[in-house]
Protein backbone atom coordinates (compact mmCIF):
# COMPACT_ATOMS: atom_id res chain seq x y z
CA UNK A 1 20.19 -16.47 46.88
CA UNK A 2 17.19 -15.45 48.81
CA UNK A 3 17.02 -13.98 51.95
CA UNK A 4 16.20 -17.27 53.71
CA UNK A 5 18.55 -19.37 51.91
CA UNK A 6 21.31 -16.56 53.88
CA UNK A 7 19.86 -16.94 56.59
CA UNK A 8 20.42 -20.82 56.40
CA UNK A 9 23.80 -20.73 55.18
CA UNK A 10 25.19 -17.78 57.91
CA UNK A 11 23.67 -20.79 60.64
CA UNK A 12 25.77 -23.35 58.27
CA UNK A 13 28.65 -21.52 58.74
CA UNK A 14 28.59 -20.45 62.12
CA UNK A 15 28.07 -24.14 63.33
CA UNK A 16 30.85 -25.87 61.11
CA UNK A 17 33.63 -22.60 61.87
CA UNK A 18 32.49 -23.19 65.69
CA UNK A 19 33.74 -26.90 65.69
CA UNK A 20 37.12 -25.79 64.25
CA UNK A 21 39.42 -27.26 66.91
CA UNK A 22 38.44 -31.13 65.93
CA UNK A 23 41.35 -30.08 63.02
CA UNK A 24 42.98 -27.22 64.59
CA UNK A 25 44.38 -26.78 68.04
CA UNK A 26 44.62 -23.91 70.40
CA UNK A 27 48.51 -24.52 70.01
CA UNK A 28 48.20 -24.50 65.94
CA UNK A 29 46.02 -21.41 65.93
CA UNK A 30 47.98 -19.06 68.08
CA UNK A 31 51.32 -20.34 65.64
CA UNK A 32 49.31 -19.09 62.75
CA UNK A 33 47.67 -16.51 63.97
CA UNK A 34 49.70 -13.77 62.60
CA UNK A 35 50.21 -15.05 58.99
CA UNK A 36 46.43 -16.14 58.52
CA UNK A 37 45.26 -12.78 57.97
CA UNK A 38 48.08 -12.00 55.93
CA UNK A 39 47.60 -14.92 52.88
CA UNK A 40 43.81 -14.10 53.33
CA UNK A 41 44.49 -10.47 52.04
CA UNK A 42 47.25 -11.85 48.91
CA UNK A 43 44.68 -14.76 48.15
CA UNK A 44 44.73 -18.14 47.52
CA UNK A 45 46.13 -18.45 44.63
CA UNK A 46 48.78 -15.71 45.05
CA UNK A 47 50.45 -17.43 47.93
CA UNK A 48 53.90 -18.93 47.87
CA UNK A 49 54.27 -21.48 50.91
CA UNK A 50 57.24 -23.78 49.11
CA UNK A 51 59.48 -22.68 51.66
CA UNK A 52 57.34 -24.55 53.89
CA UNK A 53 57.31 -28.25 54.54
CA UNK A 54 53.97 -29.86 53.24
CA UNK A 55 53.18 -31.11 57.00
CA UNK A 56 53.36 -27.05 57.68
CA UNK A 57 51.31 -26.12 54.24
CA UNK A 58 49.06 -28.63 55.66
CA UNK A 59 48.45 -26.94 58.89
CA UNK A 60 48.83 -23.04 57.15
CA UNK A 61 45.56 -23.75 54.71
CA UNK A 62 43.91 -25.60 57.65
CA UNK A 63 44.16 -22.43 59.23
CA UNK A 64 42.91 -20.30 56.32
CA UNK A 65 40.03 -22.84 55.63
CA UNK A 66 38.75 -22.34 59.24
CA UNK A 67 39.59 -18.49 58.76
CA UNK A 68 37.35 -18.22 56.00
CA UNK A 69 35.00 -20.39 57.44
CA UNK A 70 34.44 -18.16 60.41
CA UNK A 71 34.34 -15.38 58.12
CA UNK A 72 31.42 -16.38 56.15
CA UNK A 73 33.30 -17.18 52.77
CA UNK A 74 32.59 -21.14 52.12
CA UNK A 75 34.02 -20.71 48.67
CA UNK A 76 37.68 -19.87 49.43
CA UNK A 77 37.33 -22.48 52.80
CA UNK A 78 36.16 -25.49 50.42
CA UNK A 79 39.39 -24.19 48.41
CA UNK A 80 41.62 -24.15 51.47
CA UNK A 81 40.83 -27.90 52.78
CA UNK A 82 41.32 -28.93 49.35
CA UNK A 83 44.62 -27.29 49.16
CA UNK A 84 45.20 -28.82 52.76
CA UNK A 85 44.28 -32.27 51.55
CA UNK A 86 41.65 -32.14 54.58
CA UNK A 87 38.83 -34.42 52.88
CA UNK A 88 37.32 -34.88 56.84
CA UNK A 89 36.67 -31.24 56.74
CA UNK A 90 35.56 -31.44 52.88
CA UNK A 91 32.70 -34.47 53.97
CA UNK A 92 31.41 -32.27 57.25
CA UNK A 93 30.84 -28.98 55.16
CA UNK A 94 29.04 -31.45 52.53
CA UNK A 95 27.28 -32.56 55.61
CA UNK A 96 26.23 -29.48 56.95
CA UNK A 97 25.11 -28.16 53.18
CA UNK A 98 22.62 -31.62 52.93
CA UNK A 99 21.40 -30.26 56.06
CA UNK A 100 20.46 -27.17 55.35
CA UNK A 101 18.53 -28.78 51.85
CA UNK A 102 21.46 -27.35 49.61
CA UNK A 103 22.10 -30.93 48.01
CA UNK A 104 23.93 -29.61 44.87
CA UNK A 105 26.67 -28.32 46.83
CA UNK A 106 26.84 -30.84 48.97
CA UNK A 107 26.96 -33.53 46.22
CA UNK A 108 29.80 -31.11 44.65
CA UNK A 109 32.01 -30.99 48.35
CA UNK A 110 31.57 -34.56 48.31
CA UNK A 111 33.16 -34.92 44.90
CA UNK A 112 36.18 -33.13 46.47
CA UNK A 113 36.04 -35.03 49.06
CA UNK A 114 36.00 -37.92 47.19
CA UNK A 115 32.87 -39.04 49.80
CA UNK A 116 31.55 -41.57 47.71
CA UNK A 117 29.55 -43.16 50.43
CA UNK A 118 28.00 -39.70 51.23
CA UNK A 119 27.54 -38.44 47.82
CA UNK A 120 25.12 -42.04 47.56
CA UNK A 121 23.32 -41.64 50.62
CA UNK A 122 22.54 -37.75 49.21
CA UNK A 123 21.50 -39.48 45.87
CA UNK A 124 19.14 -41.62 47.02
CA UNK A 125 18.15 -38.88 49.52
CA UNK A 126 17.62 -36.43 46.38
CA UNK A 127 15.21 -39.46 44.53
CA UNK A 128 12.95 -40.13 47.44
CA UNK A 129 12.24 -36.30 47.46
CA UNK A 130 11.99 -35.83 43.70
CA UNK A 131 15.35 -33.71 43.84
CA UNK A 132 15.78 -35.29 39.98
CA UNK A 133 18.40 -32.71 38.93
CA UNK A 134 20.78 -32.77 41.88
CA UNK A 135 19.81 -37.25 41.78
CA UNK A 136 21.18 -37.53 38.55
CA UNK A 137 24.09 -35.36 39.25
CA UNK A 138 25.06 -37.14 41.86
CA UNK A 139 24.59 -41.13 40.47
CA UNK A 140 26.70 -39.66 37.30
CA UNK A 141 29.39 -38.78 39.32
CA UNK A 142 29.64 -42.34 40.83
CA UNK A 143 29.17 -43.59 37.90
CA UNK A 144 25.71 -45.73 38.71
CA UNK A 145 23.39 -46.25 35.93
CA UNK A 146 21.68 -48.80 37.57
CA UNK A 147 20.63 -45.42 40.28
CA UNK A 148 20.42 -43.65 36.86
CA UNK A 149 17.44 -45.78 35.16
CA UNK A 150 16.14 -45.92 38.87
CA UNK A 151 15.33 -42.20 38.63
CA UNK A 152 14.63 -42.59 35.05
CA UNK A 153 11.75 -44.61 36.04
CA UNK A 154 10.37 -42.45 38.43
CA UNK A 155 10.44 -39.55 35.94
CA UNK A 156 8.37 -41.50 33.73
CA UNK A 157 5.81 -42.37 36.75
CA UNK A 158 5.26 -38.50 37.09
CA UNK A 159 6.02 -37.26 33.67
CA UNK A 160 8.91 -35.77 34.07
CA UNK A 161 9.75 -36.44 30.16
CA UNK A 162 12.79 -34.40 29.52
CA UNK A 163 14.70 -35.75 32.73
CA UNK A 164 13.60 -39.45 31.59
CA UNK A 165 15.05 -38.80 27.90
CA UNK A 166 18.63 -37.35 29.11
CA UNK A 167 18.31 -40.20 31.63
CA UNK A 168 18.45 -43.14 29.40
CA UNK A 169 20.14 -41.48 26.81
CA UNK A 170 23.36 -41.20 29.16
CA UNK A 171 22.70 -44.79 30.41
CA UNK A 172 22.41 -45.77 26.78
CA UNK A 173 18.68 -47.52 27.48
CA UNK A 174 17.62 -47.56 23.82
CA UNK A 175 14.76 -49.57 25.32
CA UNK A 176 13.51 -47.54 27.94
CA UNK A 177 14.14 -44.59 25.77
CA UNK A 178 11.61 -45.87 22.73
CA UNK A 179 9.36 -47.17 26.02
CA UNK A 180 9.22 -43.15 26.71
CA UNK A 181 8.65 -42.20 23.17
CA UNK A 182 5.78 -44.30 22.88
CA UNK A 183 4.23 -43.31 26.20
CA UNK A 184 4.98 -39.51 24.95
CA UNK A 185 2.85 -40.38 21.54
CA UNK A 186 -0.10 -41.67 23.47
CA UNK A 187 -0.17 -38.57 25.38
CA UNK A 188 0.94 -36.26 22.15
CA UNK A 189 3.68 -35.07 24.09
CA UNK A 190 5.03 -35.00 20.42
CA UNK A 191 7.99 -33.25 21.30
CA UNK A 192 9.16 -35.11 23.93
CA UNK A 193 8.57 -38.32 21.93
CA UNK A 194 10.62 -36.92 18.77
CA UNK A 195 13.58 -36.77 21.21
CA UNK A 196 13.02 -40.00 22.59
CA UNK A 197 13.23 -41.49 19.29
CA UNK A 198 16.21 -39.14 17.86
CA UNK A 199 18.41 -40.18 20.86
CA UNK A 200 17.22 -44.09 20.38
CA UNK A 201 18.12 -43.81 16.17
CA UNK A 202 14.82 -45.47 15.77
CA UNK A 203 13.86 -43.94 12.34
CA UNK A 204 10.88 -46.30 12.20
CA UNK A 205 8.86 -44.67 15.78
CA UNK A 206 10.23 -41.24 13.90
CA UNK A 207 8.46 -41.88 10.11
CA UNK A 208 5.33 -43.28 12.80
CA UNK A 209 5.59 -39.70 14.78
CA UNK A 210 6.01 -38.01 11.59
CA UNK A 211 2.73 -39.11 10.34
CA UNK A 212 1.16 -38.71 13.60
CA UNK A 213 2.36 -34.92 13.34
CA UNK A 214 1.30 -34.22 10.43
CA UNK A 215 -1.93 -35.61 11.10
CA UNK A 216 -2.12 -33.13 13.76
CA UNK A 217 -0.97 -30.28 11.31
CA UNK A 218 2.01 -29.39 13.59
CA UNK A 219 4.20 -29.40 10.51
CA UNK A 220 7.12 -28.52 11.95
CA UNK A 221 7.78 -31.45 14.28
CA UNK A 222 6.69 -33.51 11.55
CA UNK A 223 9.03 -32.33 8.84
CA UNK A 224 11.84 -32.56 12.01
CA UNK A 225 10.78 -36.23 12.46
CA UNK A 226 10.93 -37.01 8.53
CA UNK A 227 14.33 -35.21 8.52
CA UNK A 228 16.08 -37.10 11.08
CA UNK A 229 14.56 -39.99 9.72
CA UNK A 230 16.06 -39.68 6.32
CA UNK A 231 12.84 -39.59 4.60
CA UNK A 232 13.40 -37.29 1.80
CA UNK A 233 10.15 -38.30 0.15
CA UNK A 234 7.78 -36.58 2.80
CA UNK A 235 10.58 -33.94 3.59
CA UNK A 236 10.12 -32.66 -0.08
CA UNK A 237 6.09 -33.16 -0.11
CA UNK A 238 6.07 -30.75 3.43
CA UNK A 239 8.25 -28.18 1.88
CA UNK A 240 6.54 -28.08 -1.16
CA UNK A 241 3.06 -28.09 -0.23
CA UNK A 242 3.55 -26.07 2.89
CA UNK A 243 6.28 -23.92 2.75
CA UNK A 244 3.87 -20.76 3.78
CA UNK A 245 2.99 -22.17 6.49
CA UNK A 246 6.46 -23.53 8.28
CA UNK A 247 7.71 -20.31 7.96
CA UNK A 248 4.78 -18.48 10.03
């Protein structure tokens, strides 16, 4: 993390650890005062609260979550609320992350959170910027392929080749996918198009890419094309009459 990106997420924290008391009240935190610091320093996952009743769990990882909150230490808070069952507190650290611009861990608090509205809105927020990782990551985890092919599209529109591919290819868009290795051909993005067309299983487009390849003399994505196409015949006539050469 740079030194800017700290300097955004100390701000992150301060703000969400100084709105603590819309989940914890002056009453709560003097009660847990005296313990907080105490589970902090066993841990998380050391602590044994089943003498407690879950209503006081509840309150006791509250209490740590705004704890480590305060302190800077968003990992072990996210833990804490989950622990707590405290998805309101879950969504408004998600919140304040999309905020800042840091959209893959806000798409992964909203998961916990189960903030499916939020973890759309962030989606489409991440396509109309051309966020096309953290867009995909989030329309997976709701499970939208229709959002999916959406940013499929617009990775075609500006190239973005290898997105496209894994794209369709989780969407199952044998259509869209040949679309791309045809568009990748024209441009001899040869590579590109020789995934396009192993994903699809369209061993026609890969004997045509093949032939286009060799053509080209890039022999190795040819004889790759020829192999996943089962074509033994020009397999065997590219190891044979250019064996010296593949293995340069």
């Amino acid at each position: 993390m740079n030194i800017d990106s700290e300097k955004i997420v100390k701000k992150m924290i301060y703000e969400i650890a100084e709105s603590n008391e819309k989940v914890l009240n002056t009453k709560n935190i003097e009660n847990f005062k005296r313990i907080v610091p105490v589970l902090m320093e066993k841990g998380i996952e050391n602590v044994n609260l089943s003498m407690f009743d879950e209503a006081t769990k509840s309150e006791l990882f509250n209490a740590l979550g705004e704890e480590y909150l305060r302190k800077g230490n968003l990992n072990e808070a996210i833990k804490s609320f989950i622990l707590a069952g405290n998805k309101q507190r879950l969504t408004e650290v998600g919140q304040h992350y999309e905020e800042v611009g840091l959209f893959s861990n806000a798409i992964d608090t909203y998961r916990l959170a189960d903030a499916k509205e939020h973890l759309l809105k962030a989606a489409n927020k991440c396509l109309d910027n051309s966020h096309f990782s953290e867009a995909i990551k989030a329309f997976r985890l709701l499970g939208d392929n229709a959002g999916l092919n959406k940013i499929g599209d617009e990775c075609v529109k500006k190239g973005k080749w290898d997105y496209a591919v894994e794209i369709f290819h989780a969407t199952n868009n044998q259509g869209k996918l040949i679309e791309v290795g045809d568009t990748c051909m024209e441009e001899k993005q040869f590579g590109y198009a020789a995934k396009a067309y192993e994903v699809a299983g369209d061993k026609q487009k890969l004997n045509r890419l093949g032939d286009a390849c060799l053509r080209e003399g890039l022999l190795a994505t040819a004889l790759k094309s020829y192999t996943i196409a089962g074509n033994e015949m020009m397999v065997q006539f590219i190891k044979e009459n250019f064996a010296n050469k593949l293995s340069v």
